[in-house]
Protein backbone atom coordinates (compact mmCIF):
# COMPACT_ATOMS: atom_id res chain seq x y z
CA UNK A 1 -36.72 -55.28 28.78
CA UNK A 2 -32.91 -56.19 29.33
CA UNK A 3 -30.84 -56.84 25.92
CA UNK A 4 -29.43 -60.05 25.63
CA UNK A 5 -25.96 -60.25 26.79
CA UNK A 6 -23.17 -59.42 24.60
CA UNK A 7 -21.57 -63.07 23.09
CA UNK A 8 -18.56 -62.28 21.66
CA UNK A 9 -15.48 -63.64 23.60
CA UNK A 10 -13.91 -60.05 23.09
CA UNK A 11 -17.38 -58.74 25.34
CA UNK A 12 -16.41 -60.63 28.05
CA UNK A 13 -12.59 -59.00 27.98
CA UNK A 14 -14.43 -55.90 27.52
CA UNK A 15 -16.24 -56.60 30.57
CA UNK A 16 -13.50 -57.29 32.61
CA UNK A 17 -11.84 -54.66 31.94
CA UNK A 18 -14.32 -52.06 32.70
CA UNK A 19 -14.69 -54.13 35.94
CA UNK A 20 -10.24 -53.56 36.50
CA UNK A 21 -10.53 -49.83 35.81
CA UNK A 22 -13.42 -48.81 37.83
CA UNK A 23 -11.78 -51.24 40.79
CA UNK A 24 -8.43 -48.73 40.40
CA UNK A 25 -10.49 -45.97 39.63
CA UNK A 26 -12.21 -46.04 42.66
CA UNK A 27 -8.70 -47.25 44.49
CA UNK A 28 -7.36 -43.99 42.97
CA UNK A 29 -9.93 -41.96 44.44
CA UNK A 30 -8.91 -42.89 47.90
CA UNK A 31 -5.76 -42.36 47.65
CA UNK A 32 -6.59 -38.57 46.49
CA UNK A 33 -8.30 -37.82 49.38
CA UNK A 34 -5.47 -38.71 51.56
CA UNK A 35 -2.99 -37.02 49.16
CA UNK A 36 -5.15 -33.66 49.42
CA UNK A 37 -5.06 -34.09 53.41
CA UNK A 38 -1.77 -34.36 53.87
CA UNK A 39 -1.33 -31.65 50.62
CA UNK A 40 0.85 -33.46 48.44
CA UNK A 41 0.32 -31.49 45.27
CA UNK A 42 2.57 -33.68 42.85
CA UNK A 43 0.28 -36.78 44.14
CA UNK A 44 -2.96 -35.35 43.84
CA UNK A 45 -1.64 -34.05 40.48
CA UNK A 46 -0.82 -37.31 39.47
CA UNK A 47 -3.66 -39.37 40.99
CA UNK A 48 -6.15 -36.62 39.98
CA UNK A 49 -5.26 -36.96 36.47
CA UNK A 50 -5.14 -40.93 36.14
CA UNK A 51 -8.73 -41.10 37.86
CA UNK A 52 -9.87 -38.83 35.06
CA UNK A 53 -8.24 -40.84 32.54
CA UNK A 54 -9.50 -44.15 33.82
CA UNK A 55 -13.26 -42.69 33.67
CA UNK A 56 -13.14 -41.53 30.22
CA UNK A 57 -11.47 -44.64 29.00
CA UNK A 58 -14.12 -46.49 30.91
CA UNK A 59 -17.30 -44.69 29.68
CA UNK A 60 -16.07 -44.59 26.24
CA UNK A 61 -16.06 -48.70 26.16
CA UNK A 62 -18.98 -48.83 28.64
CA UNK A 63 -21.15 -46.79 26.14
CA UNK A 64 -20.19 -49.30 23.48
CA UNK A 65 -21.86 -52.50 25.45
CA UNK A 66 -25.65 -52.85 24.82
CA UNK A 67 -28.28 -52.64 27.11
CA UNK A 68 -26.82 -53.08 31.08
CA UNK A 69 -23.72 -55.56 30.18
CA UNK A 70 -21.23 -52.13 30.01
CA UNK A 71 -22.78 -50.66 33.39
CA UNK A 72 -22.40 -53.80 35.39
CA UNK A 73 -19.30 -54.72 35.62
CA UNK A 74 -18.20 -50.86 35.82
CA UNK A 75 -20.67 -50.26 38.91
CA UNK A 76 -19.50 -53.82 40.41
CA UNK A 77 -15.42 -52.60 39.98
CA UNK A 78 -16.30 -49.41 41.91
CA UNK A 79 -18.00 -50.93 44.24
CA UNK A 80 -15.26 -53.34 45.78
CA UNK A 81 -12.69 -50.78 44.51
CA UNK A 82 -14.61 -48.60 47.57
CA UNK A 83 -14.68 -51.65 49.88
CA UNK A 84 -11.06 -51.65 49.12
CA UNK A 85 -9.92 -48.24 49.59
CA UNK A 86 -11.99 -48.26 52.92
CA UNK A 87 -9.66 -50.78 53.70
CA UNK A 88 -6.20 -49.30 52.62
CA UNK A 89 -7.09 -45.96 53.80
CA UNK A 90 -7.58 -47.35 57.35
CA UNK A 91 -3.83 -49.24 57.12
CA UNK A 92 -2.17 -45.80 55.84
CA UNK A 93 -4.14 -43.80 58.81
């Protein structure tokens, strides 16, 4: 059985949040991939290290939210943050 949602206003900021950096995460991630085609090293460098930053900052405040009220909002950011990059990728190609 689900816990009951978190209701502290700071939660919902919490929530958000998670929601933000999985979206740019995810954004991030794109990008990569067409940094590594075109071998860009100081790019994937760069994007390589803020996607790993953004994760652990992520699961360290995801892991604080009880029951499925962390994991939501960070699987719904990744998720449009892929229907974005889909997107963008296709614009830069």
């Amino acid at each position: 059985m689900p816990s009951e949602p978190p209701s502290e206003t700071c939660s919902a900021r919490i929530g958000a949040a998670l929601f933000a950096r999985a979206y740019v995460q995810v954004g991030l991630v794109g990008a990569n991939v067409g940094f590594i085609q075109h071998g860009d090293a100081l790019w994937v460098f760069l994007t390589g290290t803020a996607i790993s930053l953004l994760w652990w900052i992520n699961v360290t405040h995801a892991a604080r939210m009880p029951g499925p009220w962390g994991a939501i909002p960070y699987a719904l950011g990744a998720g449009c943050g892929t229907v974005s990059g889909m997107y963008v990728s296709g614009w830069l190609s």
